[in-house]
Protein backbone atom coordinates (compact mmCIF):
# COMPACT_ATOMS: atom_id res chain seq x y z
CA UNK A 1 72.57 47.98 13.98
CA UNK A 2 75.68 49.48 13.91
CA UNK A 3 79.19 47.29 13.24
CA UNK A 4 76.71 43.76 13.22
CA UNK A 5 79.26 42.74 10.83
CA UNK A 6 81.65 42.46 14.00
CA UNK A 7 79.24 40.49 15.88
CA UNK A 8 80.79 37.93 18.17
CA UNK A 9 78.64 34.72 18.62
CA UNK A 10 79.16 33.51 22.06
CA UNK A 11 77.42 30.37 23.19
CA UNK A 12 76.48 29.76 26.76
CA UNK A 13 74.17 27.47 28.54
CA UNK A 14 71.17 29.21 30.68
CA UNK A 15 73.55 28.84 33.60
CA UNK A 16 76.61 30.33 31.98
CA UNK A 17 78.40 26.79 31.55
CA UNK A 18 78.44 24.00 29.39
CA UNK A 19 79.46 21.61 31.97
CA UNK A 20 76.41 19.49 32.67
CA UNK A 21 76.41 16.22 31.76
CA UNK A 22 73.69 14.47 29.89
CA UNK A 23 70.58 15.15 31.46
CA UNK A 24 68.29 12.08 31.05
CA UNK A 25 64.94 13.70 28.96
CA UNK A 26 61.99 13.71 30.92
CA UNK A 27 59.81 13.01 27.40
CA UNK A 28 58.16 9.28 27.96
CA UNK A 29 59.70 6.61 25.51
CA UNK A 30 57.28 5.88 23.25
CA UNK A 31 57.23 2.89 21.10
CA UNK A 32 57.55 4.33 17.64
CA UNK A 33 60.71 4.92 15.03
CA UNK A 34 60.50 8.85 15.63
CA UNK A 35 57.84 10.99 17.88
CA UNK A 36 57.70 14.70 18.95
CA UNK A 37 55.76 16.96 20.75
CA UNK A 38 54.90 20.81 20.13
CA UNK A 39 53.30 23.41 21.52
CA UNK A 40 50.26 24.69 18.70
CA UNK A 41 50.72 28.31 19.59
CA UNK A 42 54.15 28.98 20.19
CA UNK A 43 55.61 26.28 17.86
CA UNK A 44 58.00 25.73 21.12
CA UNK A 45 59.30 21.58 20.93
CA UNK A 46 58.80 20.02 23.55
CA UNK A 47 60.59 16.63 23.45
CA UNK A 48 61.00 13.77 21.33
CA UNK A 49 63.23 10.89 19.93
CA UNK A 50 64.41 10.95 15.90
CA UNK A 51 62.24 13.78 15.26
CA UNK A 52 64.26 15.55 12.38
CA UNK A 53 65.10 11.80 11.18
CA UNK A 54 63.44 11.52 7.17
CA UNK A 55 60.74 8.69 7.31
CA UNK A 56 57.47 7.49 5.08
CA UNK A 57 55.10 9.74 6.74
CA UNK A 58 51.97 7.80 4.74
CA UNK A 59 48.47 9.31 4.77
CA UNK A 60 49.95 12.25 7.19
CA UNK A 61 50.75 13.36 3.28
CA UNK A 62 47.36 14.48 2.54
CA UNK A 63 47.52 17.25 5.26
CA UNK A 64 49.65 18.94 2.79
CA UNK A 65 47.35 18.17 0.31
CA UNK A 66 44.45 19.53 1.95
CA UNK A 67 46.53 23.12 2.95
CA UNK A 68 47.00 23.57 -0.74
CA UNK A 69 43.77 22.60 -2.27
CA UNK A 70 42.27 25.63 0.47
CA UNK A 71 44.96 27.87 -0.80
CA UNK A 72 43.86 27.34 -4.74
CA UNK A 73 40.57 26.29 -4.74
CA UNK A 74 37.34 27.31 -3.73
CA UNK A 75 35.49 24.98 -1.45
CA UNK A 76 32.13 24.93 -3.80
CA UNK A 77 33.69 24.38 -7.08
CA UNK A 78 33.52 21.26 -8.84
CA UNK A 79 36.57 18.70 -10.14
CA UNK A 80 36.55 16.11 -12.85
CA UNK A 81 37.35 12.48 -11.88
CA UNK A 82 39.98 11.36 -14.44
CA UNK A 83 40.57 7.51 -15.76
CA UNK A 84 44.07 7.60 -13.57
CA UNK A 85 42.26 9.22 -10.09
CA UNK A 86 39.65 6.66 -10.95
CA UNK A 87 42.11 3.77 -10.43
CA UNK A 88 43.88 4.97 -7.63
CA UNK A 89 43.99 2.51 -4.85
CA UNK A 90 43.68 0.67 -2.01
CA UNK A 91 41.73 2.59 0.26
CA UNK A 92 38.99 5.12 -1.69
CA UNK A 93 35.71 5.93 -2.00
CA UNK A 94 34.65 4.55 -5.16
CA UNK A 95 34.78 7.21 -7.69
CA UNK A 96 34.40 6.68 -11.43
CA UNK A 97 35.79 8.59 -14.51
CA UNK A 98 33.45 11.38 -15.61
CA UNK A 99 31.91 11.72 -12.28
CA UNK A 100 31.98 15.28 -10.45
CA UNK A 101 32.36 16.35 -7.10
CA UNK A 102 32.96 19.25 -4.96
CA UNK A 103 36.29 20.87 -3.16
CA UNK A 104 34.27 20.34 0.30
CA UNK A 105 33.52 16.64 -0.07
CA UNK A 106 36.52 15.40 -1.73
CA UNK A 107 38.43 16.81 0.56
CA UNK A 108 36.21 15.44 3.91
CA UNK A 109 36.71 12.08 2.31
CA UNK A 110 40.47 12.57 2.29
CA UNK A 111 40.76 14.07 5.52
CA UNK A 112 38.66 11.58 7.10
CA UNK A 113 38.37 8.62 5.64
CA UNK A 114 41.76 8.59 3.84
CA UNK A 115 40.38 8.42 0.43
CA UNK A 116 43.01 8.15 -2.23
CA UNK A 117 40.95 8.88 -5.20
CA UNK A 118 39.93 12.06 -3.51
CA UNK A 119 43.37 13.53 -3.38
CA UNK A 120 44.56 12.75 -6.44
CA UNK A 121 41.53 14.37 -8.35
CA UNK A 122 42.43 18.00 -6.23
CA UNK A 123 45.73 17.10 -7.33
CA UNK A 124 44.75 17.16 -10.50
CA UNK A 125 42.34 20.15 -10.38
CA UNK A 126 45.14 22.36 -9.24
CA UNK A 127 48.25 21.42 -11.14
CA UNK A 128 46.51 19.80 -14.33
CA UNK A 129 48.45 16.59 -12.86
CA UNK A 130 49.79 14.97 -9.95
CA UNK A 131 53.67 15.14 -10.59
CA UNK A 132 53.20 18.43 -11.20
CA UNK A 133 51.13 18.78 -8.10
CA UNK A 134 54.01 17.33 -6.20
CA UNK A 135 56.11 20.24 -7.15
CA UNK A 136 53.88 22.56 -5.78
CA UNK A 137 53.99 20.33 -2.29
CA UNK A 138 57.55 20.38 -1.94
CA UNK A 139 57.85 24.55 -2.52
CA UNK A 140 55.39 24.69 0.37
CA UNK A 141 57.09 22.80 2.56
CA UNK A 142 60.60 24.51 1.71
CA UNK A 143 58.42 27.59 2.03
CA UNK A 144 56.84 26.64 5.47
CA UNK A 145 60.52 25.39 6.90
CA UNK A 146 60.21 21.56 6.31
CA UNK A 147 63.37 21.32 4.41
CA UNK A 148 63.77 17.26 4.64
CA UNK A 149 60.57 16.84 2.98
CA UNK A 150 60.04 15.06 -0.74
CA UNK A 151 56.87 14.48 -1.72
CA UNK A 152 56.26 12.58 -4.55
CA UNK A 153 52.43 12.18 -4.94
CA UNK A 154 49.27 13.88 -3.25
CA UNK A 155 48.34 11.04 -0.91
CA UNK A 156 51.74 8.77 0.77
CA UNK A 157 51.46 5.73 -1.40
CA UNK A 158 54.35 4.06 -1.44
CA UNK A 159 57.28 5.87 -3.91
CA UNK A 160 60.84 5.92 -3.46
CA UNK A 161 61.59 9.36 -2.13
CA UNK A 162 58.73 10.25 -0.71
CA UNK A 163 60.07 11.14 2.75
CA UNK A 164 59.20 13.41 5.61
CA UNK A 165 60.10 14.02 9.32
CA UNK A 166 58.56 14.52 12.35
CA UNK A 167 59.48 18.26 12.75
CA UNK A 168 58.28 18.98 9.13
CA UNK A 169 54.88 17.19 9.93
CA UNK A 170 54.38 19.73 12.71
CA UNK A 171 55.12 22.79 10.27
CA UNK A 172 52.85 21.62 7.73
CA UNK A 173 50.04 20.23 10.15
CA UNK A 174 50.35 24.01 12.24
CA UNK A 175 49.84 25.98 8.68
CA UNK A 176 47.07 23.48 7.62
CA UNK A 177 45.40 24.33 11.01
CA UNK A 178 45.30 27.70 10.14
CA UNK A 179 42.76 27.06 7.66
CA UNK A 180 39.21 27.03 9.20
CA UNK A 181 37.79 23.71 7.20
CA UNK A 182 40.97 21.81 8.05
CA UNK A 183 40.84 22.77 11.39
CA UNK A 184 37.42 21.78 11.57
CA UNK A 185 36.96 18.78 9.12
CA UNK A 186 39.97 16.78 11.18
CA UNK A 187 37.94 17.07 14.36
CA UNK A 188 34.84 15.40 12.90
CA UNK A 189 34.70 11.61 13.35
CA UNK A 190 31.95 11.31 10.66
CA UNK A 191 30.61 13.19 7.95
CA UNK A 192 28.48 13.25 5.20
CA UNK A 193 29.66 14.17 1.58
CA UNK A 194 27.51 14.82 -1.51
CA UNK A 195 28.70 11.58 -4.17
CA UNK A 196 27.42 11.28 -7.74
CA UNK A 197 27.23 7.51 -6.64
CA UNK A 198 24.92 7.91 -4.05
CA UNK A 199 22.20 9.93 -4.15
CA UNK A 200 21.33 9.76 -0.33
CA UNK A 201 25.05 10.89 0.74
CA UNK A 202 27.88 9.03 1.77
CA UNK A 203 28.92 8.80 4.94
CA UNK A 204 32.55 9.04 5.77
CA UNK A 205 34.26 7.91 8.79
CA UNK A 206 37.40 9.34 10.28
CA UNK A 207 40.59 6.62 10.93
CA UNK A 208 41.60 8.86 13.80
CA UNK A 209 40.47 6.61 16.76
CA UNK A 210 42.15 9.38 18.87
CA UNK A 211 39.00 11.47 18.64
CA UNK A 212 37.02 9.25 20.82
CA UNK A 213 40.06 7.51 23.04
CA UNK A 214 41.58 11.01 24.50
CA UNK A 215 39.52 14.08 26.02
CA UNK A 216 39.97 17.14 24.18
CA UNK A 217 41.89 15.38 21.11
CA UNK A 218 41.11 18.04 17.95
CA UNK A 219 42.70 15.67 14.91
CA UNK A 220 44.24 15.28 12.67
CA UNK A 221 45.30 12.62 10.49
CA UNK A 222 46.33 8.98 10.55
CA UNK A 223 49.03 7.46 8.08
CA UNK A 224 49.46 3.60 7.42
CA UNK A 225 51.40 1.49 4.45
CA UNK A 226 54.02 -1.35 5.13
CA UNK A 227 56.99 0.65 4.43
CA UNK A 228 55.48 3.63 6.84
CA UNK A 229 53.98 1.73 9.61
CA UNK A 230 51.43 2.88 11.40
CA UNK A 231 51.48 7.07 11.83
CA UNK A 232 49.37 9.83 13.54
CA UNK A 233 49.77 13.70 13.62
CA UNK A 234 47.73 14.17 17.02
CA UNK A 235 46.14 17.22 18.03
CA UNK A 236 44.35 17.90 21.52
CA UNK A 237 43.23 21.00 23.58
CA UNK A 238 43.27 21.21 27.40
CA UNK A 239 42.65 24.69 29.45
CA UNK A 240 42.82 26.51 26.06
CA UNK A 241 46.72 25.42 25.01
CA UNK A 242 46.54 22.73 22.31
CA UNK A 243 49.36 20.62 21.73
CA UNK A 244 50.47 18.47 18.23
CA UNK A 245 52.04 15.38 18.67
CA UNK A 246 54.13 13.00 15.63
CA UNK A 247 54.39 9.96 15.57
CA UNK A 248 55.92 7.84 12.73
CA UNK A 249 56.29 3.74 12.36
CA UNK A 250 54.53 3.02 15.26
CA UNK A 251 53.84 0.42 17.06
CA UNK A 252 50.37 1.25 18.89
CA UNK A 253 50.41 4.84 17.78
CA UNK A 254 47.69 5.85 19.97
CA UNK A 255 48.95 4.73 23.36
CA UNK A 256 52.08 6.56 21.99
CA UNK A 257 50.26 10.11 21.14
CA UNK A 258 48.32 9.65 24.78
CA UNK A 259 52.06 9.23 26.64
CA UNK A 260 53.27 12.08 24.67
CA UNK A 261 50.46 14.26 24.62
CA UNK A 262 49.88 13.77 28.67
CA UNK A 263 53.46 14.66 29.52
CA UNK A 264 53.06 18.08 27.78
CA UNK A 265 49.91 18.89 29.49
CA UNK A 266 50.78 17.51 32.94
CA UNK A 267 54.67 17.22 33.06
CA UNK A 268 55.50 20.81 32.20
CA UNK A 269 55.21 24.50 32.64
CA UNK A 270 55.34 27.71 32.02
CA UNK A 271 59.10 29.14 32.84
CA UNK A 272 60.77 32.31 32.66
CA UNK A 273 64.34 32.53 31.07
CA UNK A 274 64.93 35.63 29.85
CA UNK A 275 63.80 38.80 32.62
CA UNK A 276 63.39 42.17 30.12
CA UNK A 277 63.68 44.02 33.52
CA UNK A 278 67.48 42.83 34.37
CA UNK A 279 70.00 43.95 32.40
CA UNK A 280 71.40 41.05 30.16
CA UNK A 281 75.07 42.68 29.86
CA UNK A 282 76.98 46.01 30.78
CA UNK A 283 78.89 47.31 27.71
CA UNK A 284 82.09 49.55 27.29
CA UNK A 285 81.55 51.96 24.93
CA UNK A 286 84.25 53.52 22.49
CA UNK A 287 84.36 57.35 22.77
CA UNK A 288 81.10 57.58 24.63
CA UNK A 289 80.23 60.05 27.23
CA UNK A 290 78.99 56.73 29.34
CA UNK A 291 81.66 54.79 30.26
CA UNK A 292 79.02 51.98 29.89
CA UNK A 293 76.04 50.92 29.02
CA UNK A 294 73.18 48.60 30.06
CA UNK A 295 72.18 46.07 27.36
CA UNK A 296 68.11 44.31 28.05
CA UNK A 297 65.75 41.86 26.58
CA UNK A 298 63.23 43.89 24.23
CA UNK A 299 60.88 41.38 26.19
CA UNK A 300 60.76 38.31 28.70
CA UNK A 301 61.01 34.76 26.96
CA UNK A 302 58.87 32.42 28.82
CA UNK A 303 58.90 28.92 27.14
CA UNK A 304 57.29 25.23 28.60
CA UNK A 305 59.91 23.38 30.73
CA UNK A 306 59.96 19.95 32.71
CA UNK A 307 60.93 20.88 36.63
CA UNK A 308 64.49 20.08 35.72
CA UNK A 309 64.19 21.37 32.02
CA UNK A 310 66.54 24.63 32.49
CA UNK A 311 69.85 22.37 32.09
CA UNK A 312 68.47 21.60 28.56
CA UNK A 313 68.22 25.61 27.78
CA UNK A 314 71.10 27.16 26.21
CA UNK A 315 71.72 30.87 24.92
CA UNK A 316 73.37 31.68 21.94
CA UNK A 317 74.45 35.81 21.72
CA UNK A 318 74.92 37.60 18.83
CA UNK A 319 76.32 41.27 19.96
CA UNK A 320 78.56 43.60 19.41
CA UNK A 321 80.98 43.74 22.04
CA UNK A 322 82.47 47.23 22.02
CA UNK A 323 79.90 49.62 20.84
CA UNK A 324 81.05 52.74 19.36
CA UNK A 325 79.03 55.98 20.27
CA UNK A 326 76.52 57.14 19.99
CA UNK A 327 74.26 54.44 20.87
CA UNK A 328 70.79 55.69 20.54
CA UNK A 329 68.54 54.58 23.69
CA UNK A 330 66.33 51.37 22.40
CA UNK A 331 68.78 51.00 19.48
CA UNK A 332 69.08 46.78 19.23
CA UNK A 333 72.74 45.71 19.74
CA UNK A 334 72.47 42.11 19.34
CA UNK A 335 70.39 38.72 19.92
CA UNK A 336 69.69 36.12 22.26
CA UNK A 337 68.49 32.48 20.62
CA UNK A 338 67.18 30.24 23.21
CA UNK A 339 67.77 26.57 22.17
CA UNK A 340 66.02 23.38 23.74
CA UNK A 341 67.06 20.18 23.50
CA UNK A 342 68.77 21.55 20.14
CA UNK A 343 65.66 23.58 19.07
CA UNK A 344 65.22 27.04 18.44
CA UNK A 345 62.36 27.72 20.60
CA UNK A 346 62.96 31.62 20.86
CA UNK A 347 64.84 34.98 19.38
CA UNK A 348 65.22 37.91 21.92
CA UNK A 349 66.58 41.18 20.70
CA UNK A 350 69.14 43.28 23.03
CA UNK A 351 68.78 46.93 23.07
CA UNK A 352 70.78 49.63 24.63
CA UNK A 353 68.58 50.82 27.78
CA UNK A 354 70.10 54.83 27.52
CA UNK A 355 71.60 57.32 25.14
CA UNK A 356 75.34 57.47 24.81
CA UNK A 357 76.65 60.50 23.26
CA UNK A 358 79.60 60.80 21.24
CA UNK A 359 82.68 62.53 23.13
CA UNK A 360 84.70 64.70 20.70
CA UNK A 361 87.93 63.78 19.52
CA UNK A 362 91.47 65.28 19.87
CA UNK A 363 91.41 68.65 22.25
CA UNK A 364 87.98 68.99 21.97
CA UNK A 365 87.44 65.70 23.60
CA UNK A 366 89.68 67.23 26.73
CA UNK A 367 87.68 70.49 26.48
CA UNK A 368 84.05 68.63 26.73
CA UNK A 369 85.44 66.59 29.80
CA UNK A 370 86.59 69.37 31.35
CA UNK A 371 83.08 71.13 31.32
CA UNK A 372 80.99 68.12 32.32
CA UNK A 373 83.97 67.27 35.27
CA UNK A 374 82.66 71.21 36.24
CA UNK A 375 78.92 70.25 36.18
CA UNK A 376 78.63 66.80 37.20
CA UNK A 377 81.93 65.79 38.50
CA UNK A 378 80.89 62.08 37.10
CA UNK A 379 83.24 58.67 38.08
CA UNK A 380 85.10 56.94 35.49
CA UNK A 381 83.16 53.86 36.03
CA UNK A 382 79.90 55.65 35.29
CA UNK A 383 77.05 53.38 33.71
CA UNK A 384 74.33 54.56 31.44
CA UNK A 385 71.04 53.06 31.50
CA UNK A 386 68.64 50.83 33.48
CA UNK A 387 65.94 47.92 32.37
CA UNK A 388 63.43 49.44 34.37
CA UNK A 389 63.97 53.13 33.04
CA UNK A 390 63.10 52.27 29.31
């Protein structure tokens, strides 16, 4: 793109004016420290109270967990039980030192049940140990976009430091689902695992009551200590759009994922804000044969709005201004971010919708204008280009 260094950011509300005054969000209060909602496929936010605000996120550690132990190790392979997995606590499922057990089950008893002892053993088989392990967690995150995120063990025990947000839960919780035995191990609400302690199988249960309370719910993990509270990354489907919902220090955590999770499916919809048929902007252009030129979307932007949800939509352009020709028809001229409620929920590019020659300089400039003023007798205000002509 030509001259982006001279891009001129210009901030604008969907409307053209940042004039409103505080809209009151249309997102139920929930009773929990911090809670968002998000759109699965799009990643779009759709409300939420505190969401970027660093918290205990608990158990809701181990989906992290789980996205790395698919990313190094092979579900059928075996891992070691070591004295220090072996005396993890509270909540487990009673492995001893020595004992083996595969990728599949340990990690079915951690996504499920919430077993401690299970993580810490992948943890273990991966890194060699779990500090070690924890490094590898927090360049994933950083990686995947959840920047406010310190982990400090495999499974959300209780350490100093060991923080993460609501946003960054989503992040992490949208790559794990990615992976096809996360995605399908968190929807489960029992399983059986192969455990050297019990030679018929164990059965596992999962904590996520949300499974059987809400139609459609998909996972897909539960979090509780005393400094976290209770927690719950939710995950439902309804008429093939799935939605994720966060909740963190909760009081009833489920009636708070149900509140948050019916609002997105029933409260909004589908919107269009950005048109790639109407020209966004008409351009000057230095030393063009075009006076101007259109500027459109590459595409539309459709994104999930409450009925009064547009005030909450602002534009932010990056684009250059005065173009210099030639512009070269489709060439992309600048940007449009669309922000809700704060969020980046989309990026836009803005392309010139014609060609622009260059008009030579000094006499020869005269000389050209002379000859097209012979063949096409054109207006000074002439504008190149149309949306609909690309």
């Amino acid at each position: 793109m030509k001259r982006f260094s001279l891009i001129v950011a210009l901030v604008i509300a969907f409307s053209g004016l940042l004039i409103y005054p505080t809209a009151v969000l249309a997102v139920p209060r929930v009773g929990a420290g911090a809670y968002g909602v998000y759109d699965l496929e799009t990643g779009q936010f759709l409300g939420g109270k505190n969401w970027r605000n660093p918290m205990p996120p608990a158990s809701t550690t181990k989906i992290m967990t789980a996205l790395l132990a698919e990313e190094y190790l092979d579900l059928e392979e075996t891992a070691l039980v070591s004295e220090r997995a072996a005396r993890t606590e509270p909540t487990t499922i009673g492995l001893k030192a020595g004992q083996q057990m595969r990728v599949r089950d340990l990690l079915t008893a951690a996504l499920l049940s919430s077993a401690n002892d299970a993580t810490v053993v992948l943890a273990e088989r991966i890194a060699g140990s779990e500090e070690l392990f924890a490094h590898l967690m927090n360049k994933k995150a950083f990686v995947l976009g959840a920047v406010s995120t310190t982990f400090k063990n495999s499974n959300g025990l209780p350490a100093e430091g060991h923080l993460s947000t609501c946003h960054d839960l989503f992040l992490i919780s949208r790559a794990a689902l990615q992976k096809p035995f996360f995605a399908e191990t968190v929807a489960m609400t029992e399983a059986y695992i192969d455990h050297p302690g019990y030679p018929q199988g164990k059965l596992v249960k999962n904590t996520n009551h949300l499974l059987t309370t809400y139609p459609g719910a998909r996972g897909v993990k539960t979090g509780t200590t005393d400094s976290a509270g209770k927690c719950l990354v939710g995950l439902a489907e309804r008429k093939g759009r799935q939605l994720v919902t966060v909740v963190l220090r909760a009081g009833d955590r489920y009636s708070a994922t149900r509140a948050l999770l019916d609002y997105g499916f029933e409260d909004l919809s589908p919107t269009r804000v950005i048109d790639k048929d109407k020209p966004f902007k008409y351009l000057r252009v230095d030393e063009g044969d075009a006076a101007k030129v259109a500027v459109c979307p590459e595409r539309d932007s459709v994104i999930w709005l409450p009925e009064d949800g547009l005030k909450e939509v602002e534009k932010k352009v990056l684009l250059d201004y005065r173009p210099r020709a030639p512009v070269n028809k489709g060439e992309r001229i600048g940007i449009i971010r669309l922000y809700y409620q704060g969020e980046l929920v989309d990026e836009v590019g803005l392309h010139a919708a014609s060609q622009v020659e260059r008009i030579p300089s000094g006499v020869w400039r005269i000389i050209k204008r002379a000859m097209d003023d012979k063949r096409t007798t054109p207006k000074s205000g002439d504008v190149s280009g149309s949306c609909c002509g690309i």
